[in-house]
N, C-alpha and C. Protein backbone atom coordinates (compact mmCIF):
# COMPACT_ATOMS: atom_id res chain seq x y z
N UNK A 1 8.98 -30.56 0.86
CA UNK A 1 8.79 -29.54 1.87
C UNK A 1 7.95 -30.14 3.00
N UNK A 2 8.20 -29.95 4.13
CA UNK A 2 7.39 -30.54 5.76
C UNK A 2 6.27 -29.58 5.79
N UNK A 3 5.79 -30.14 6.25
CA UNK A 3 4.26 -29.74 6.77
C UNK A 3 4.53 -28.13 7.51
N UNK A 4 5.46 -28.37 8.29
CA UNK A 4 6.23 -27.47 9.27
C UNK A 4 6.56 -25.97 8.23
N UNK A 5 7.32 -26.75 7.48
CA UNK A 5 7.89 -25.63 6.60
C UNK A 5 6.84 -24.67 6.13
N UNK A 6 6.08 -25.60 5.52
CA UNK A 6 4.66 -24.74 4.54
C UNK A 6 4.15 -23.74 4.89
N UNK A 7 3.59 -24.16 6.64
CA UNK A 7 2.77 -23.93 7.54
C UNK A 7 3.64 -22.34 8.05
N UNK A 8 4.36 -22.30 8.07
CA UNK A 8 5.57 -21.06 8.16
C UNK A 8 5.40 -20.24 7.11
N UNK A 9 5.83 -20.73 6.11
CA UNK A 9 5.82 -20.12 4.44
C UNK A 9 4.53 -19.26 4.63
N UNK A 10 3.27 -19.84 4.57
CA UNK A 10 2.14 -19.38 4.79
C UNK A 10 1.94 -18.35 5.94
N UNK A 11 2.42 -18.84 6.89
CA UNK A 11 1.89 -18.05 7.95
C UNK A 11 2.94 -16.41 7.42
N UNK A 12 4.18 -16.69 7.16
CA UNK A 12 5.05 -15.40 6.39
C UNK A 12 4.27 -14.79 5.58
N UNK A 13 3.92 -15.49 4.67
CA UNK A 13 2.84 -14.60 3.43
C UNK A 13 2.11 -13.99 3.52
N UNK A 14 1.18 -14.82 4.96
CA UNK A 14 0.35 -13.69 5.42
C UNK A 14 0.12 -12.39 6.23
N UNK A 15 1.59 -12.77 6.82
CA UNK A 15 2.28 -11.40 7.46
C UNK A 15 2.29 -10.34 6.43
N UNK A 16 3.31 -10.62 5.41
CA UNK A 16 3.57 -9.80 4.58
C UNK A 16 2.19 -9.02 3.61
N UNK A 17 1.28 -9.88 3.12
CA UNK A 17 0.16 -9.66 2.64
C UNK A 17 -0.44 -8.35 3.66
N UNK A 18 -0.62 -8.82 5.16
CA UNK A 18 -1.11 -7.32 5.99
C UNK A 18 -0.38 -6.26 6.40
N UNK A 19 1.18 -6.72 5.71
CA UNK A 19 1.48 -5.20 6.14
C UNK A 19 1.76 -4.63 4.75
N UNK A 20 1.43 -5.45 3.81
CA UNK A 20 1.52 -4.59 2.32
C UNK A 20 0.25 -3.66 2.44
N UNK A 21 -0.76 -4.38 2.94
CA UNK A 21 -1.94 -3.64 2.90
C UNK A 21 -2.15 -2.43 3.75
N UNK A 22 -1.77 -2.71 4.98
CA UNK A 22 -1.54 -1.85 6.18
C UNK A 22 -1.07 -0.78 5.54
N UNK A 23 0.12 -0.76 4.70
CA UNK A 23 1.02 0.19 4.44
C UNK A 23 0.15 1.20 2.81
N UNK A 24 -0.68 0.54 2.36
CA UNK A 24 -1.42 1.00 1.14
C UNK A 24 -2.28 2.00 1.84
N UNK A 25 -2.80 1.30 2.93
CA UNK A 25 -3.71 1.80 3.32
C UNK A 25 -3.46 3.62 4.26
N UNK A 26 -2.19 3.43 5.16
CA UNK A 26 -1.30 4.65 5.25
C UNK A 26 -1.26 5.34 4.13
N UNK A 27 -0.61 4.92 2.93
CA UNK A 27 -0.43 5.88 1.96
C UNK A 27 -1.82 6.51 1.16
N UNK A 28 -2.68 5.87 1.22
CA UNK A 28 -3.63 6.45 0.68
C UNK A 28 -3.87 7.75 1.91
N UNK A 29 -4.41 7.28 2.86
CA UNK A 29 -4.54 8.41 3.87
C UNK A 29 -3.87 9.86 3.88
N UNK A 30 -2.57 9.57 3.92
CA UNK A 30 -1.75 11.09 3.60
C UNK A 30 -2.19 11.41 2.30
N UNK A 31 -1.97 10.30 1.24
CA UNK A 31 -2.22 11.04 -0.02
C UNK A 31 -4.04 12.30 -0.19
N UNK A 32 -4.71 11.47 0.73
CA UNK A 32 -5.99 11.91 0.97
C UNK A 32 -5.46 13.66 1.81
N UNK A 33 -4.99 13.14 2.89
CA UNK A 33 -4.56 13.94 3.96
C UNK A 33 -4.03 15.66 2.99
N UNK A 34 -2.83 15.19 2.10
CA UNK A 34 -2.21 16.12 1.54
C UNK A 34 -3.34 16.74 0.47
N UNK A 35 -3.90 16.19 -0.43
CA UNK A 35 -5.14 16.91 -0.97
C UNK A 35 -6.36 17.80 -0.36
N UNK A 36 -6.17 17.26 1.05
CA UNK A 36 -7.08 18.16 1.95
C UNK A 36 -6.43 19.37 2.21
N UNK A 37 -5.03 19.33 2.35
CA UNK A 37 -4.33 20.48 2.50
C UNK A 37 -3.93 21.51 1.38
N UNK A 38 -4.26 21.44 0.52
CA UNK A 38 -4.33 21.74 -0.72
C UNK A 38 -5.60 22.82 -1.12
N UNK A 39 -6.86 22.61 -0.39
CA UNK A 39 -8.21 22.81 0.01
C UNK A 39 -7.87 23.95 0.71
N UNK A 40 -7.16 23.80 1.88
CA UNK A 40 -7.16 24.82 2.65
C UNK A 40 -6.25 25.93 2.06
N UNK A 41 -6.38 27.22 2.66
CA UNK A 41 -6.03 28.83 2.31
C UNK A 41 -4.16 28.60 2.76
N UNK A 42 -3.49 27.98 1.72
CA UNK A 42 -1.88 27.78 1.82
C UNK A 42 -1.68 28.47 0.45
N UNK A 43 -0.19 28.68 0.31
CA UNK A 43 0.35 29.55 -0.23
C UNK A 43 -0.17 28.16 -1.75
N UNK A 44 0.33 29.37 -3.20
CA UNK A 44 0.43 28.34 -4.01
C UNK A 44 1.51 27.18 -3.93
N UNK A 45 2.58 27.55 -3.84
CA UNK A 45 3.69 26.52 -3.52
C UNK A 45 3.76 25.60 -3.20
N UNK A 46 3.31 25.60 -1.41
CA UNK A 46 2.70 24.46 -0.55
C UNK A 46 2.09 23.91 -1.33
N UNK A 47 0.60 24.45 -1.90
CA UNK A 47 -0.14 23.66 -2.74
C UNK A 47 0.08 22.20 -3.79
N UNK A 48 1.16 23.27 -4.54
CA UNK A 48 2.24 22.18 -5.42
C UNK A 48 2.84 21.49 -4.92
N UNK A 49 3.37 21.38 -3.97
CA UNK A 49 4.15 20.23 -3.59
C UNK A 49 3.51 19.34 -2.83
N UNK A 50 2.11 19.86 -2.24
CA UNK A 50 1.67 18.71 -1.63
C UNK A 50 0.57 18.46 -2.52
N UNK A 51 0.12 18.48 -3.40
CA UNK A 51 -0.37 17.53 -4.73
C UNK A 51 0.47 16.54 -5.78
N UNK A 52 1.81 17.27 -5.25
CA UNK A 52 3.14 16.37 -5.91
C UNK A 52 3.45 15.12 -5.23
N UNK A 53 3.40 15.30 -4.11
CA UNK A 53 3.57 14.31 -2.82
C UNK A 53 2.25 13.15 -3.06
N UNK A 54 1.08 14.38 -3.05
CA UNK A 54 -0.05 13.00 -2.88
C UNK A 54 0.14 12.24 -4.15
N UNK A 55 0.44 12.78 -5.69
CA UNK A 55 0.14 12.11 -6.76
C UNK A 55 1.88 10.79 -6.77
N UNK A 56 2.76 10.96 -6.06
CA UNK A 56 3.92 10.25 -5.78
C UNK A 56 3.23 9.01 -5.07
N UNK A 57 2.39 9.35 -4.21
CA UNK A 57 2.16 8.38 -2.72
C UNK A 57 1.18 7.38 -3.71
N UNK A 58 0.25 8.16 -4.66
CA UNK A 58 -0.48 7.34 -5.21
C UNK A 58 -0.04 6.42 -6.51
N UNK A 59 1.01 7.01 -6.69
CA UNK A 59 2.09 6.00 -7.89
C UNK A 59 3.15 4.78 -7.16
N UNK A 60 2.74 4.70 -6.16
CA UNK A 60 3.59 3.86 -5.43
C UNK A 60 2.26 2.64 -5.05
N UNK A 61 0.94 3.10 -4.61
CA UNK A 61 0.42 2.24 -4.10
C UNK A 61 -0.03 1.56 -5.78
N UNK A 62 -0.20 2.26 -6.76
CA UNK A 62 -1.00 1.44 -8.01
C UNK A 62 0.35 0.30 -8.58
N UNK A 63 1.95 0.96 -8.02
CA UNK A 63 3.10 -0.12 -8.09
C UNK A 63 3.00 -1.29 -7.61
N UNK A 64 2.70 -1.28 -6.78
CA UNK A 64 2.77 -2.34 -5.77
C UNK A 64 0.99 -3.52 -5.75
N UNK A 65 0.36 -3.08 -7.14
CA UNK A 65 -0.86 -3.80 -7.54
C UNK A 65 -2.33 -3.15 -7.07
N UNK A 66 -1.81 -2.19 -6.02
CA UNK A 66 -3.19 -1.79 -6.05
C UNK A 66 -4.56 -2.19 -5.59
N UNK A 67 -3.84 -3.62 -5.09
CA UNK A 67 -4.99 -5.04 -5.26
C UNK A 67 -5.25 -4.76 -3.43
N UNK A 68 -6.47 -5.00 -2.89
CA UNK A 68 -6.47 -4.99 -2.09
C UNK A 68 -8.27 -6.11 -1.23
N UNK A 69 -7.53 -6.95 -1.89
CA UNK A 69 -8.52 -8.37 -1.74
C UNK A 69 -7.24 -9.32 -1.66
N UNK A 70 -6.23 -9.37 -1.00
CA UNK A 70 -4.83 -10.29 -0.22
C UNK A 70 -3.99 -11.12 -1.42
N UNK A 71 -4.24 -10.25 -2.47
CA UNK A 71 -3.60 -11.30 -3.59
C UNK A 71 -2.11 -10.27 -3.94
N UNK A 72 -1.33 -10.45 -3.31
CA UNK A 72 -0.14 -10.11 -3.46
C UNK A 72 0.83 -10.13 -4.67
N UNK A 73 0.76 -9.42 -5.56
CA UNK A 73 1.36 -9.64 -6.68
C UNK A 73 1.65 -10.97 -7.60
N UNK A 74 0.42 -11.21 -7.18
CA UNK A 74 -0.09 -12.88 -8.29
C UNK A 74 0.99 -13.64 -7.34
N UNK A 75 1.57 -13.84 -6.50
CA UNK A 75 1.77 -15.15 -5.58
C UNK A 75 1.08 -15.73 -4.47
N UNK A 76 1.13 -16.84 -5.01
CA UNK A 76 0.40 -18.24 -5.26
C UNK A 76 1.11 -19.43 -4.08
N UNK A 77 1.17 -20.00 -3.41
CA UNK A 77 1.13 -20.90 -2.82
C UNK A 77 0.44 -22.27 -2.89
N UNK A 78 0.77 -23.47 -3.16
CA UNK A 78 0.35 -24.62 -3.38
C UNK A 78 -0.99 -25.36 -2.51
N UNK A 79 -2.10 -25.68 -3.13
CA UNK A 79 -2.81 -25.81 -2.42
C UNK A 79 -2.28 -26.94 -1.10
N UNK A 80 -3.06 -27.07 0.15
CA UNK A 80 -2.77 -27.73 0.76
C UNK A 80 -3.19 -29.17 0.74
């Protein structure tokens, strides 16, 4: 592999690494967001479905590792 290549590879990973996070970080928010709404004077219904929603949003971010110190689902790249 070229220097070139790596240097790409890496720089990709780390794209991906901030928008995995970026995107955890969205979902927690609504999931937050929708529990606040939940709080407020809404029908029971509403209630249910947006505790259904937040507890969905939060089964997706603990999928995806949860990890949020840039370690992307245990991949690893070769030291340089």
């Amino acid at each position: 592999m070229t220097d070139k290549t790596e240097q790409d590879l890496r720089h990709a990973l780390g794209n991906a690494r901030a928008e995995t996070e970026a995107l955890k970080s969205m979902l927690t928010k609504a999931a937050d967001r929708l529990e606040d709404i939940v709080e407020a004077n809404c029908s029971d219904e509403e209630q249910d479905k947006a505790l259904a929603t937040a507890q969905r949003l939060r089964k997706v971010i603990e999928r995806t590792g949860g990890k949020s110190d840039g370690a992307a689902d245990g991949a690893t790249l070769p030291a340089a």
